[in-house]
Protein backbone atom coordinates (compact mmCIF):
# COMPACT_ATOMS: atom_id res chain seq x y z
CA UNK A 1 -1.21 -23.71 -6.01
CA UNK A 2 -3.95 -21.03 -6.86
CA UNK A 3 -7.33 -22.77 -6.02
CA UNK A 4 -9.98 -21.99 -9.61
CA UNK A 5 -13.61 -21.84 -8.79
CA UNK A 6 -14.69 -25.15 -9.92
CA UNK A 7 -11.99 -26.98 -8.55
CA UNK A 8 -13.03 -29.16 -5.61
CA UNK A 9 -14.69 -27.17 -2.59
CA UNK A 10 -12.12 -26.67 0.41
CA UNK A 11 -13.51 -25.53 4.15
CA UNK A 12 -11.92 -22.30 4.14
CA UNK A 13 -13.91 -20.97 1.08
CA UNK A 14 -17.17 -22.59 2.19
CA UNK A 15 -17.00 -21.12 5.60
CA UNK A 16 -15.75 -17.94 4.43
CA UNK A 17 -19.22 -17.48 2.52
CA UNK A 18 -21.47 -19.37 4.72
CA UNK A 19 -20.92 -16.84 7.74
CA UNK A 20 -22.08 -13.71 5.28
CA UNK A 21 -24.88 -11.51 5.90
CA UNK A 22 -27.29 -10.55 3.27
CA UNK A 23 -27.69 -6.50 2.62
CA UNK A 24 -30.10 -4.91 0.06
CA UNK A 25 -28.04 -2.30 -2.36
CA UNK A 26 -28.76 -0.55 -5.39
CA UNK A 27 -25.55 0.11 -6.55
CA UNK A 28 -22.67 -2.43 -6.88
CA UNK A 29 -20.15 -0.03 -4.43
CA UNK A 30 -23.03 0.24 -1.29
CA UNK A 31 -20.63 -2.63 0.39
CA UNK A 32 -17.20 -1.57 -0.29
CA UNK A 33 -13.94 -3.62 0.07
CA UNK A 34 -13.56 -5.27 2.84
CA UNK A 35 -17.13 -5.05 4.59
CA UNK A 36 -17.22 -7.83 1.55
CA UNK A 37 -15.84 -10.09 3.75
CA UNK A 38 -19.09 -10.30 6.14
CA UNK A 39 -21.65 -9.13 3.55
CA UNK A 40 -23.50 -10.60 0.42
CA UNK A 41 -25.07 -8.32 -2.01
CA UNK A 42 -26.14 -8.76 -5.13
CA UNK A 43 -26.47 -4.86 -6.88
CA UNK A 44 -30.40 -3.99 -7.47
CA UNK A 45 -31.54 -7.13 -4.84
CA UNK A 46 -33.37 -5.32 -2.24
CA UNK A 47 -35.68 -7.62 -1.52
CA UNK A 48 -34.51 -9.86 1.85
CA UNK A 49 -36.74 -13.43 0.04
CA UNK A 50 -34.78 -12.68 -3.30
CA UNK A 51 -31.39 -12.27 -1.43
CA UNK A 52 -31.38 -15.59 0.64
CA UNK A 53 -32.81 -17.79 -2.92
CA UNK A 54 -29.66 -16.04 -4.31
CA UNK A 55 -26.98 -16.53 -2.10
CA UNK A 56 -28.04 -19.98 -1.20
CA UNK A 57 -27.21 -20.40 -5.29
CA UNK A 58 -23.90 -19.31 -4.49
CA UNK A 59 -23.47 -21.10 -1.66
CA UNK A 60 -24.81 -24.61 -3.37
CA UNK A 61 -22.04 -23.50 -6.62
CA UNK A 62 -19.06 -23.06 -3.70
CA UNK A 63 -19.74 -26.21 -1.53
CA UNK A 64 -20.63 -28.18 -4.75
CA UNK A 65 -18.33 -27.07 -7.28
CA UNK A 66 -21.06 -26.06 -9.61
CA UNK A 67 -20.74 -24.67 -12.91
CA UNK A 68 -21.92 -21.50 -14.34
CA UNK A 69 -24.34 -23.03 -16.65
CA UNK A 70 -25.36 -24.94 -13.27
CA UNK A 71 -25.59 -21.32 -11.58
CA UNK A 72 -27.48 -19.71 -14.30
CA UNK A 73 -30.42 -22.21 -14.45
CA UNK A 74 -30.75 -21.41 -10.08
CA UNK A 75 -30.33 -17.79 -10.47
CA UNK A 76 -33.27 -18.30 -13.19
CA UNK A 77 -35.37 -19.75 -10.96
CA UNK A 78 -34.67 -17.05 -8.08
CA UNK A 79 -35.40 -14.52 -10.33
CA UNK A 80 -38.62 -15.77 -11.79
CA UNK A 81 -39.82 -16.45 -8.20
CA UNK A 82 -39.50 -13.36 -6.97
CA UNK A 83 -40.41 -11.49 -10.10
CA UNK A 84 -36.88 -9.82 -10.13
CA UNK A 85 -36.20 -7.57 -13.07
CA UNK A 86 -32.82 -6.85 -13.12
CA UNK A 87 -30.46 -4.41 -14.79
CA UNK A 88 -28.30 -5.73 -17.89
CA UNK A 89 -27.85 -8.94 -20.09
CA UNK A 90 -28.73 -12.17 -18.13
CA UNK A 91 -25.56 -14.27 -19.81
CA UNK A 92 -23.30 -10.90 -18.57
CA UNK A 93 -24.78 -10.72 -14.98
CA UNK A 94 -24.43 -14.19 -13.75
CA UNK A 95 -21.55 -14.20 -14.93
CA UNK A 96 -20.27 -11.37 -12.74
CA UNK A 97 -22.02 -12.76 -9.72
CA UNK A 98 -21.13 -16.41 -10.06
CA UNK A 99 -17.44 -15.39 -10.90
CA UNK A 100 -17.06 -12.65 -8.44
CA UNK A 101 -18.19 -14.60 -5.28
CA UNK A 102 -16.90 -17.74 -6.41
CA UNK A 103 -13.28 -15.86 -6.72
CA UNK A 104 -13.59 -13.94 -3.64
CA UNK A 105 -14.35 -16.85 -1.55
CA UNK A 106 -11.32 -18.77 -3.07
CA UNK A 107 -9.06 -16.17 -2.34
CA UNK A 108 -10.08 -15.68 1.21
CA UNK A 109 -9.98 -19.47 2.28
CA UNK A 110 -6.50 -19.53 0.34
CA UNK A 111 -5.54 -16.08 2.27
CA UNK A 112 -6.78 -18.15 5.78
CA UNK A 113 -4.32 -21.33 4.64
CA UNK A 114 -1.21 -19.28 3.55
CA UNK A 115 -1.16 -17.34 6.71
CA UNK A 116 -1.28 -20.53 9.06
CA UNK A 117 1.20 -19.81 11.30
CA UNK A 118 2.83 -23.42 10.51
CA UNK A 119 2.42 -22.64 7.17
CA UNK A 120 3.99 -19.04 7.08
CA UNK A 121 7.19 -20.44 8.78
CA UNK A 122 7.49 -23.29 5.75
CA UNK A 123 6.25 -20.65 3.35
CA UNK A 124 7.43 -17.25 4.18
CA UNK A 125 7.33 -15.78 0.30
CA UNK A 126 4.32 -14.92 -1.73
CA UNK A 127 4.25 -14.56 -5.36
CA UNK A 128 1.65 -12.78 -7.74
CA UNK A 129 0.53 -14.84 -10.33
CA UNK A 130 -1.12 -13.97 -13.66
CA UNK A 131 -4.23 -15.95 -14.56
CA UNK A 132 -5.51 -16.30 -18.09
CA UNK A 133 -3.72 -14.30 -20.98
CA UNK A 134 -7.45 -13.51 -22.70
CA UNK A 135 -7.96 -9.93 -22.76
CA UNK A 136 -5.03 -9.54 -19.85
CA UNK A 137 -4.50 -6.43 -18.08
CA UNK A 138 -1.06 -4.56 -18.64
CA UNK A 139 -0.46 -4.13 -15.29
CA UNK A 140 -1.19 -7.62 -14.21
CA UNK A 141 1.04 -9.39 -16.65
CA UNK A 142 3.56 -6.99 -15.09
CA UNK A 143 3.12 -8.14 -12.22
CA UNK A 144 3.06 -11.77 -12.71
CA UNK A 145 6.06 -13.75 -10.70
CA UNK A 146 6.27 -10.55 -8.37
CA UNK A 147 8.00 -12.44 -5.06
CA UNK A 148 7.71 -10.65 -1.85
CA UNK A 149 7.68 -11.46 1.76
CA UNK A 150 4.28 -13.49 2.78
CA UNK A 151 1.51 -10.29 4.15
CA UNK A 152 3.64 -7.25 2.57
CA UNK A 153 2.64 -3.82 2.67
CA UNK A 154 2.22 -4.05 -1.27
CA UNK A 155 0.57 -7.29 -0.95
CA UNK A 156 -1.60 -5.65 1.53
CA UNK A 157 -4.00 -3.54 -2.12
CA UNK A 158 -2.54 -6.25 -4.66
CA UNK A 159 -3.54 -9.65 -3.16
CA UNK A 160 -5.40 -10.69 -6.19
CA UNK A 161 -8.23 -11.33 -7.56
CA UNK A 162 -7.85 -6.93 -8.33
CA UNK A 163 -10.88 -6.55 -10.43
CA UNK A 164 -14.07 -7.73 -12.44
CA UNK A 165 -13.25 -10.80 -14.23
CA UNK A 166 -9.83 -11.13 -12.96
CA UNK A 167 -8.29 -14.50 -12.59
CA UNK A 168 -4.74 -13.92 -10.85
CA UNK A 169 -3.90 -15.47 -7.88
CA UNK A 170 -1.31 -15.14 -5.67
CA UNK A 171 0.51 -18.40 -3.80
CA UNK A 172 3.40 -18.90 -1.18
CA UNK A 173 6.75 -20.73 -1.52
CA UNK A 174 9.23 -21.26 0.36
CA UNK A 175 12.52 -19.59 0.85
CA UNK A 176 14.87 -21.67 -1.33
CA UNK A 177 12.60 -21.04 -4.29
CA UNK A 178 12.53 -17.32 -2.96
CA UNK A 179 16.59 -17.49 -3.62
CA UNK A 180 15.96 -19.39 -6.58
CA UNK A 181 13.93 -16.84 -8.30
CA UNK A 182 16.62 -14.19 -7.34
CA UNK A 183 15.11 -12.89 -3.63
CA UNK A 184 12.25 -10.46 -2.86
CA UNK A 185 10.97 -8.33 -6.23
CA UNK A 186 11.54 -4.44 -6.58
CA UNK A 187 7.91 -3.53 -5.56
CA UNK A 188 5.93 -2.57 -8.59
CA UNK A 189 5.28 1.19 -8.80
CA UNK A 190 2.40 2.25 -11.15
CA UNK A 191 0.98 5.07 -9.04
CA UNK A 192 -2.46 6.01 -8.16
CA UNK A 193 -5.52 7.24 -9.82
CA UNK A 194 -8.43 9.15 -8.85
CA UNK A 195 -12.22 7.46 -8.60
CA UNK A 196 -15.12 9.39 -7.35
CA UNK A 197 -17.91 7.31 -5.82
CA UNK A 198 -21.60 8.20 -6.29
CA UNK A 199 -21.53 10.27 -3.01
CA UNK A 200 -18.52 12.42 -4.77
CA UNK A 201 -15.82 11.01 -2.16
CA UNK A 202 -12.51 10.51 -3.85
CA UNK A 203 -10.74 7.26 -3.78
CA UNK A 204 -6.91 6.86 -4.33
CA UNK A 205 -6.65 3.89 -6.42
CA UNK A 206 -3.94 1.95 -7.47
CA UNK A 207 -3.32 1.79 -11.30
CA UNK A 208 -4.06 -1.41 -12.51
CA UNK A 209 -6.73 -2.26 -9.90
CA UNK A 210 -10.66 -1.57 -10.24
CA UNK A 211 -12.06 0.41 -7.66
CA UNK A 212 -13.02 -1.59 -4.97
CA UNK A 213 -10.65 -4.53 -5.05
CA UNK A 214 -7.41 -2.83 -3.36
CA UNK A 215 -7.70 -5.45 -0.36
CA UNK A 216 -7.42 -8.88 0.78
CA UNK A 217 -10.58 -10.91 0.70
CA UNK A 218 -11.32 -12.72 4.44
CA UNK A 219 -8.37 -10.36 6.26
CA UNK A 220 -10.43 -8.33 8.21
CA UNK A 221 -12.71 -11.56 9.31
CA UNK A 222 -9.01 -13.39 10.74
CA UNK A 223 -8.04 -10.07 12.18
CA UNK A 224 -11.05 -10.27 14.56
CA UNK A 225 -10.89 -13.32 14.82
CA UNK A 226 -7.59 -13.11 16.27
CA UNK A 227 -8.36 -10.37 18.32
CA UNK A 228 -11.66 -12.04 20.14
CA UNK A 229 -9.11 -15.43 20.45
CA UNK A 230 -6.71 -13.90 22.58
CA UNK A 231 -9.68 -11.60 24.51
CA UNK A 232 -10.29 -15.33 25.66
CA UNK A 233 -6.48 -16.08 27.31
CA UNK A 234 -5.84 -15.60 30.62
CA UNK A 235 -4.04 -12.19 31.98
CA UNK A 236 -1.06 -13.52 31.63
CA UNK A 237 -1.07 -14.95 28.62
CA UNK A 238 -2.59 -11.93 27.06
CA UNK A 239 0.11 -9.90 28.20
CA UNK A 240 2.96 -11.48 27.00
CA UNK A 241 1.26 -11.41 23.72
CA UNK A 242 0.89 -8.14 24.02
CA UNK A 243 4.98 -7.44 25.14
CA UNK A 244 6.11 -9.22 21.77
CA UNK A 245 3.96 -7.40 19.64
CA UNK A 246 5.30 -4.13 20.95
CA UNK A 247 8.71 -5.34 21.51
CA UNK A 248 8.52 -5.82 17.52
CA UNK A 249 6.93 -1.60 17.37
CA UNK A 250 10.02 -0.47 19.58
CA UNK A 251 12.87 1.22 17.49
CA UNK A 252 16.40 0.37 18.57
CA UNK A 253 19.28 2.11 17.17
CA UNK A 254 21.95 0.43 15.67
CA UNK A 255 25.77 0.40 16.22
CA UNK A 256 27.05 0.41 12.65
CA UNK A 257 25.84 1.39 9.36
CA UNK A 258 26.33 -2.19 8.57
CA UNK A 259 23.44 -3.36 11.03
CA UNK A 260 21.74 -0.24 10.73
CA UNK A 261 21.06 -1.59 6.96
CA UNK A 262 20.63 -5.41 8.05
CA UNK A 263 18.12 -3.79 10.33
CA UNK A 264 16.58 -2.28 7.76
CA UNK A 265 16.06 -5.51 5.40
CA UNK A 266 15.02 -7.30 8.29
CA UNK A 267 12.20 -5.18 8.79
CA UNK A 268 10.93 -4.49 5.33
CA UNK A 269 11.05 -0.65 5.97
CA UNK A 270 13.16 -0.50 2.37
CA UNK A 271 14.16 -2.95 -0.40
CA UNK A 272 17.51 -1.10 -1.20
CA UNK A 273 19.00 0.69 1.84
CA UNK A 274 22.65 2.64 1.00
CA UNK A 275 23.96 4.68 3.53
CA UNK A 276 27.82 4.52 2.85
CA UNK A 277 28.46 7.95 2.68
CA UNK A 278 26.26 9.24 5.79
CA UNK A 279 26.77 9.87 9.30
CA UNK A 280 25.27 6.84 11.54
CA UNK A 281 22.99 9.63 13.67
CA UNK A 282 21.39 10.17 10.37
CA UNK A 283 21.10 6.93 9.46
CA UNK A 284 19.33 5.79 12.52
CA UNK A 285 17.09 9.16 12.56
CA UNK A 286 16.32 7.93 9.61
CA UNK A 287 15.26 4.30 9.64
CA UNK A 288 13.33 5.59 13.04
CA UNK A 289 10.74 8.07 11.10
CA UNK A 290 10.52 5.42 9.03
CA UNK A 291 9.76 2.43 10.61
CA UNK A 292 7.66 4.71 13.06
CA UNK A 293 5.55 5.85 10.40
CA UNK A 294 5.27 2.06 8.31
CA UNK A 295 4.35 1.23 11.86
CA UNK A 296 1.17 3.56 11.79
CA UNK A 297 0.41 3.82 8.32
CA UNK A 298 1.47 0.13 6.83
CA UNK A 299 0.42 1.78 3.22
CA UNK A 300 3.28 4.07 3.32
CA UNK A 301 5.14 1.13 2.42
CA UNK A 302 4.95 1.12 -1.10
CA UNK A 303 6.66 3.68 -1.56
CA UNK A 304 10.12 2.94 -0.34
CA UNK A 305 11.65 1.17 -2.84
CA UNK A 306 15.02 2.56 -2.13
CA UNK A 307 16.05 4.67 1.51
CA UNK A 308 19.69 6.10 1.94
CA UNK A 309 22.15 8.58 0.14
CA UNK A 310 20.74 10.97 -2.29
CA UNK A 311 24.02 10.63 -4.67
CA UNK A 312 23.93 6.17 -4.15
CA UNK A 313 20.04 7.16 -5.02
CA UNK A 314 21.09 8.52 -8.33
CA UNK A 315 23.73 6.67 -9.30
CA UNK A 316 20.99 3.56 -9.06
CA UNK A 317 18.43 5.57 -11.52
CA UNK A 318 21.53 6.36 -13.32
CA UNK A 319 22.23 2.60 -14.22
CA UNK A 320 18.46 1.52 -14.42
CA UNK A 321 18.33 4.44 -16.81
CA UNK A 322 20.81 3.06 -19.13
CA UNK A 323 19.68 -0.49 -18.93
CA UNK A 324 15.77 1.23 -20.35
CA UNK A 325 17.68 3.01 -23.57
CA UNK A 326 19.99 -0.20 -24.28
CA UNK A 327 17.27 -2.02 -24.20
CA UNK A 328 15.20 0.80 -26.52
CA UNK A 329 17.91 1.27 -29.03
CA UNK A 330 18.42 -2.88 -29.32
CA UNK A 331 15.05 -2.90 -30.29
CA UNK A 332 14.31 0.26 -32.61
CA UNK A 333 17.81 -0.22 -34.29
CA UNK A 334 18.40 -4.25 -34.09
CA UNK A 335 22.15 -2.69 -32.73
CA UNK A 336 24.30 -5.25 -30.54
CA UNK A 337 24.03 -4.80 -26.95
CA UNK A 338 27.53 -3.30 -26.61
CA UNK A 339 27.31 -0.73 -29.21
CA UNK A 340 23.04 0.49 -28.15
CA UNK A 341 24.49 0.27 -24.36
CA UNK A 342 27.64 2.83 -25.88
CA UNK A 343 24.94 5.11 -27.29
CA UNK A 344 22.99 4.64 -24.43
CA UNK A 345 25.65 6.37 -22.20
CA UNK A 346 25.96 9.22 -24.14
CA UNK A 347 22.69 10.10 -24.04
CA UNK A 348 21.51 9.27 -20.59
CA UNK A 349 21.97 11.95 -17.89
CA UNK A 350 23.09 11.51 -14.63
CA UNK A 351 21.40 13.57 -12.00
CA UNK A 352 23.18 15.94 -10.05
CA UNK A 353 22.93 17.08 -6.66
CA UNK A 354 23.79 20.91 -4.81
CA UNK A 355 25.38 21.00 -2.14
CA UNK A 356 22.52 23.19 -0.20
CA UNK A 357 20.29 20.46 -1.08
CA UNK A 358 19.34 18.30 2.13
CA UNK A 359 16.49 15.06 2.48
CA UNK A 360 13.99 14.54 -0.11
CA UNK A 361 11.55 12.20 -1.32
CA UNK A 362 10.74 10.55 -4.99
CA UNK A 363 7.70 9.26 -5.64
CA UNK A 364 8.45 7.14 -9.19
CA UNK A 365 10.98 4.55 -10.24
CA UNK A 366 13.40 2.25 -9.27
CA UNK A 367 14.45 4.15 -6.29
CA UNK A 368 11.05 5.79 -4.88
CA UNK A 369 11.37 6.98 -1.42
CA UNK A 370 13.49 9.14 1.03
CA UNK A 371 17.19 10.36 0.61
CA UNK A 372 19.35 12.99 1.83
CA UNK A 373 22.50 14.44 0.23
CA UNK A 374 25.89 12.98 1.47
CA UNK A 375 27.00 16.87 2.36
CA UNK A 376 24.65 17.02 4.73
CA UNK A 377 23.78 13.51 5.71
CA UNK A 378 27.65 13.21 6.50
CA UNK A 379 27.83 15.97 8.93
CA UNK A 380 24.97 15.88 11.26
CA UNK A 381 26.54 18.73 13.76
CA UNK A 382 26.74 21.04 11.27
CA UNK A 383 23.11 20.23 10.07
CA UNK A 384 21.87 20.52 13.52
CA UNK A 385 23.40 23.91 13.25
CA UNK A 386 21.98 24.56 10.34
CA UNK A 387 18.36 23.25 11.80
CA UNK A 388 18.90 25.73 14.89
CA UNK A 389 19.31 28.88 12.63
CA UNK A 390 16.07 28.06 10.54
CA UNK A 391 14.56 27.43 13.18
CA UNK A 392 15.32 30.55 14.65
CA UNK A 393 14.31 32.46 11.66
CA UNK A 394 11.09 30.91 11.50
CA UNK A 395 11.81 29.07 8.24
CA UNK A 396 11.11 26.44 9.98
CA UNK A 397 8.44 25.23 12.52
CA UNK A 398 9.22 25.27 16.36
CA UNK A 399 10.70 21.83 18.07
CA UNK A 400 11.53 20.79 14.17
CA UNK A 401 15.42 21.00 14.99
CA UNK A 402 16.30 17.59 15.29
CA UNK A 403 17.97 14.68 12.76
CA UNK A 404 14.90 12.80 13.07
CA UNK A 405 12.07 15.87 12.52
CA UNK A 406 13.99 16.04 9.12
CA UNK A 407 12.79 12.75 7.95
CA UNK A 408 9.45 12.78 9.79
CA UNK A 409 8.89 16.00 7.34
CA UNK A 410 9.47 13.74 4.17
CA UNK A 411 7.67 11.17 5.42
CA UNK A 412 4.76 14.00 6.24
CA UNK A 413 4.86 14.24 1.97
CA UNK A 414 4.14 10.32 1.54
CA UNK A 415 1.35 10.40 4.06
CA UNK A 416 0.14 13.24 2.27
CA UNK A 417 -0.10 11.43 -0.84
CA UNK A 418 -1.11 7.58 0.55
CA UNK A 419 -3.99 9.81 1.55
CA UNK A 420 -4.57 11.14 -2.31
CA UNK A 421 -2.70 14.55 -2.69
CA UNK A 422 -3.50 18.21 -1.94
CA UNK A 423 -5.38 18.92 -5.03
CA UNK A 424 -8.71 17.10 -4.88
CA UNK A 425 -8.50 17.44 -0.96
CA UNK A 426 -11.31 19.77 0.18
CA UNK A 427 -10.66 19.76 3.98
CA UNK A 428 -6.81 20.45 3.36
CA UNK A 429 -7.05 23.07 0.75
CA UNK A 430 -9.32 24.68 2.71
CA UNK A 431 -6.88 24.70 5.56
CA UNK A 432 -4.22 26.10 4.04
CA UNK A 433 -5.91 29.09 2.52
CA UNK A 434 -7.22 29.63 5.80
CA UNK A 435 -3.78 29.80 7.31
CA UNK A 436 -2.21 31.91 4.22
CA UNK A 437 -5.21 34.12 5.25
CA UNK A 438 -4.71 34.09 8.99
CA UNK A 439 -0.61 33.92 8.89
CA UNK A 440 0.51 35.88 6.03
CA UNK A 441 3.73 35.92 7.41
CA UNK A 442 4.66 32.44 7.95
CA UNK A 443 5.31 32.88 12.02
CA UNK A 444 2.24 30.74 13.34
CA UNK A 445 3.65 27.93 11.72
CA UNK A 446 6.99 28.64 9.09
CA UNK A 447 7.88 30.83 6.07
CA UNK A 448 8.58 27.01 3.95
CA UNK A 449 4.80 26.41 4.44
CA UNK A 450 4.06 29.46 2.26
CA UNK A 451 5.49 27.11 -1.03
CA UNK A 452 2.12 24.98 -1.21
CA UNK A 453 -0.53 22.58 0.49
CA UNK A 454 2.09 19.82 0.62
CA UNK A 455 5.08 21.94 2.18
CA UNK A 456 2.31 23.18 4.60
CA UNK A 457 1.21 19.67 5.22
CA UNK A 458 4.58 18.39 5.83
CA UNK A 459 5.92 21.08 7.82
CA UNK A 460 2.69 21.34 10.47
CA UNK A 461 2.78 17.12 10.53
CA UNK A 462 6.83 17.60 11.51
CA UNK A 463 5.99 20.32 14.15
CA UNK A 464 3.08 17.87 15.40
CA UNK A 465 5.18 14.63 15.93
CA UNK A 466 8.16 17.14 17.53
CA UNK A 467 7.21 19.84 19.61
CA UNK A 468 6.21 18.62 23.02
CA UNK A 469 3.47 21.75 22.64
CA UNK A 470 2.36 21.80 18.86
CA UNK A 471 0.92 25.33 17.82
CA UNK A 472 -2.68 25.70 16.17
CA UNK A 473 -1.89 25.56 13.27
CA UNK A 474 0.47 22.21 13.34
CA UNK A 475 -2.23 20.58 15.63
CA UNK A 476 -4.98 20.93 13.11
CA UNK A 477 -2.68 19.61 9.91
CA UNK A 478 -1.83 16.76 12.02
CA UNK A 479 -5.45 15.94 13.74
CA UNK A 480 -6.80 16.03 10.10
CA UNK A 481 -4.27 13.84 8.74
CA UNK A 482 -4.66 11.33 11.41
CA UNK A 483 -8.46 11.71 10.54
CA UNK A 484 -8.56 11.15 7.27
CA UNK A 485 -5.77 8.14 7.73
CA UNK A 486 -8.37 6.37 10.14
CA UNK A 487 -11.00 7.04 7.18
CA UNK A 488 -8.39 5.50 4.53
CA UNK A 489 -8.11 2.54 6.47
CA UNK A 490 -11.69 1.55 6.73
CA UNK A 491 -12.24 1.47 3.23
């Protein structure tokens, strides 16, 4: 069950708080995400006396279950004491601070109790949950009864609470009731949006989510927690740990398409895999990129929503397209299903693929993520030809001639934009105009770079992961991509 503040206190939540530090801050984003999880701030308390007085009011309303009206009158006396004058309506502030921490510390001790390790073997689904329907947010409603498997990637920036004043929750069940509800959820994909911070760093944001609140509350504490635990094993111990762990990292190509996609599922690199029409070696280069690069970059994730055939790729929009317009015309025209889902047919579109068309990725809908054409997915020697000759030519970089360089260039593209796109990117667009500049010819790194900052992006990071000696130009794009994925993950 989702624990409410003001139910009664549970150990998790109280320790969770009790073992923060105060920091002074001016501004409510000086502690940012999960730094959270060891820090108490209070924006506009600067003042070490007036910090303590208020946190202990926190920490009476958490081990206590106190109420707001409870809060208020401590927070009063905190205030007065240290002759605080504070920013905004007095009702409207303690109200953010009493719900905020309150919340926070909730979710983290229910975080440290789902992920038990007895508890994630009786529980191994979570589910998003919508709180209270006053003044609910679209995308939250949307996502309420949202099943996935217990610490997903998408779970990972949408483990509630996801913003000021929100009161979803998120709870494990177990697998029957997984099966009951139909199996894992399509992950939700509402995109991104841009925040700039008061130093003028951009922030990729999920939609739907307030800045700040893309991560889970008390994660970061249980990760080092975990890590200083096994520190004190023996040797041994230690390194058998460390053998499973990297047994689970090692990619092992599969014998048939059939376990290639079982493999697939069973590591949550996709939730639709369809690779009927392709050739095996491209079905395993595939998965490999990949898992490889879920393995590095767990945000990359949420984006594959569908892997596979570029055709089975379309023919799933296709259908998801005309479930949308039946659904549309039913309610603009009050028609029966069979005759809006007739109409629907005619007008829908199916998209259609060229035969010179090879992988690619989609960013939006039902089937987000990475395909390649069956032409050329179902040949692989004559696409390793094909590789060769570009090669060759320089259309494409050196080393990139292989099945599995292919897919680690699309999966260059959703790095790219887990990281927040080309176009607000200083570093990168700085980069590439020095190249176009320096290489006006496309030979230092590949004529496809020339199209923009993302093909230049994607074909250095392919040349980086493939060439046993990466040029200059492909060892920049991919030591600032690894930089600024290092930066993404500390916020």
């Amino acid at each position: 069950m989702g624990a409410e503040y003001g139910d009664l206190p549970f150990p998790e939540a109280i320790s969770f708080f009790k073992e923060k530090q105060t920091v002074p801050s001016e501004h409510w984003n000086d502690v940012w995400k999960k730094k959270h999880d060891t820090h108490f701030m209070v924006a506009g308390a600067t003042k070490a006396e007036l910090l303590d007085d208020l946190q202990k009011a926190v920490d009476k309303a958490i081990n206590e279950g106190s109420t707001l009206a409870q809060f208020r009158k401590d927070f009063d006396k905190a205030a007065a004491k240290h002759g605080w004058e504070y920013n905004g309506d007095r009702n409207w502030r303690t109200k953010i601070i009493f719900q905020t921490n309150m919340r926070n510390a909730y979710a983290a001790g229910q975080y440290e109790q789902m992920t038990e390790p007895g508890a994630m073997k009786r529980r191994p689904y979570w589910v998003y949950r919508h709180g209270t329907p006053i003044r609910a947010r679209v995308q939250h409603k949307a996502w309420s009864g949202t099943v996935r498997p217990a610490n997903d990637g998408w779970f990972q920036t949408h483990f509630a609470p996801n913003g000021w004043g929100c009161t979803c929750y998120v709870e494990s069940i177990t697998r029957r009731e997984a099966d009951r509800r139909g199996g894992p959820s399509d992950i939700p994909n509402d995109g991104h949006y841009t925040w700039k911070d008061k130093q003028g760093k951009t922030h990729q944001v999920p939609v739907g989510i307030d800045p700040g609140w893309d991560y889970i509350p008390g994660a970061s504490r249980q990760r080092q927690a975990a890590q200083k635990s096994m520190e004190k094993q023996p040797q041994p111990v230690q390194k058998a740990i460390t053998k499973e762990v990297e047994e689970k990292k090692r990619f092992k190509p599969a014998k048939t398409k059939k376990e290639a996609k079982t493999w697939a599922r069973a590591h949550d690199i996709a939730d639709r895999a369809d690779y009927t029409k392709l050739d095996l070696r491209a079905v395993n280069a595939m998965n490999e990129s990949i898992f490889r690069h879920q393995n590095q970059f767990p945000g990359l994730r949420q984006y594959t929503r569908f892997i596979g055939s570029t055709q089975a790729r379309n023919a799933l929009e296709y259908r998801d397209d005309i479930k949308r317009a039946t659904q549309q015309l039913k309610k603009k025209h009050g028609w029966p299903h069979q005759r809006a889902r007739k109409k629907a047919i005619k007008k829908v579109k199916k998209a259609s693929v060229r035969k010179q068309d090879g992988a690619e990725v989609t960013f939006n809908g039902i089937a987000s993520g990475i395909s390649i054409n069956d032409d050329v997915g179902g040949d692989t020697d004559f696409m390793e030809e094909v590789l060769e000759a570009e090669v060759d030519m320089g259309h494409h970089p050196h080393g990139v001639t292989t099945l599995k360089a292919v897919f680690d260039h699309e999966c260059g593209h959703l790095l790219v934009d887990w990281l927040g796109g080309t176009q607000d990117n200083k570093e990168v667009n700085a980069l590439y105009n020095a190249w176009l500049l320096a290489d006006p010819d496309g030979q230092e790194l590949s004529l496809y770079a020339q199209g923009s900052a993302d093909e230049f992006l994607a074909e250095g990071w392919a040349e980086y992961l493939n060439n046993p000696n990466p040029r200059k130009w492909a060892q920049r794009i991919g030591k600032l991509l690894l930089k600024q994925a290092k930066q993404r993950n500390k916020e």
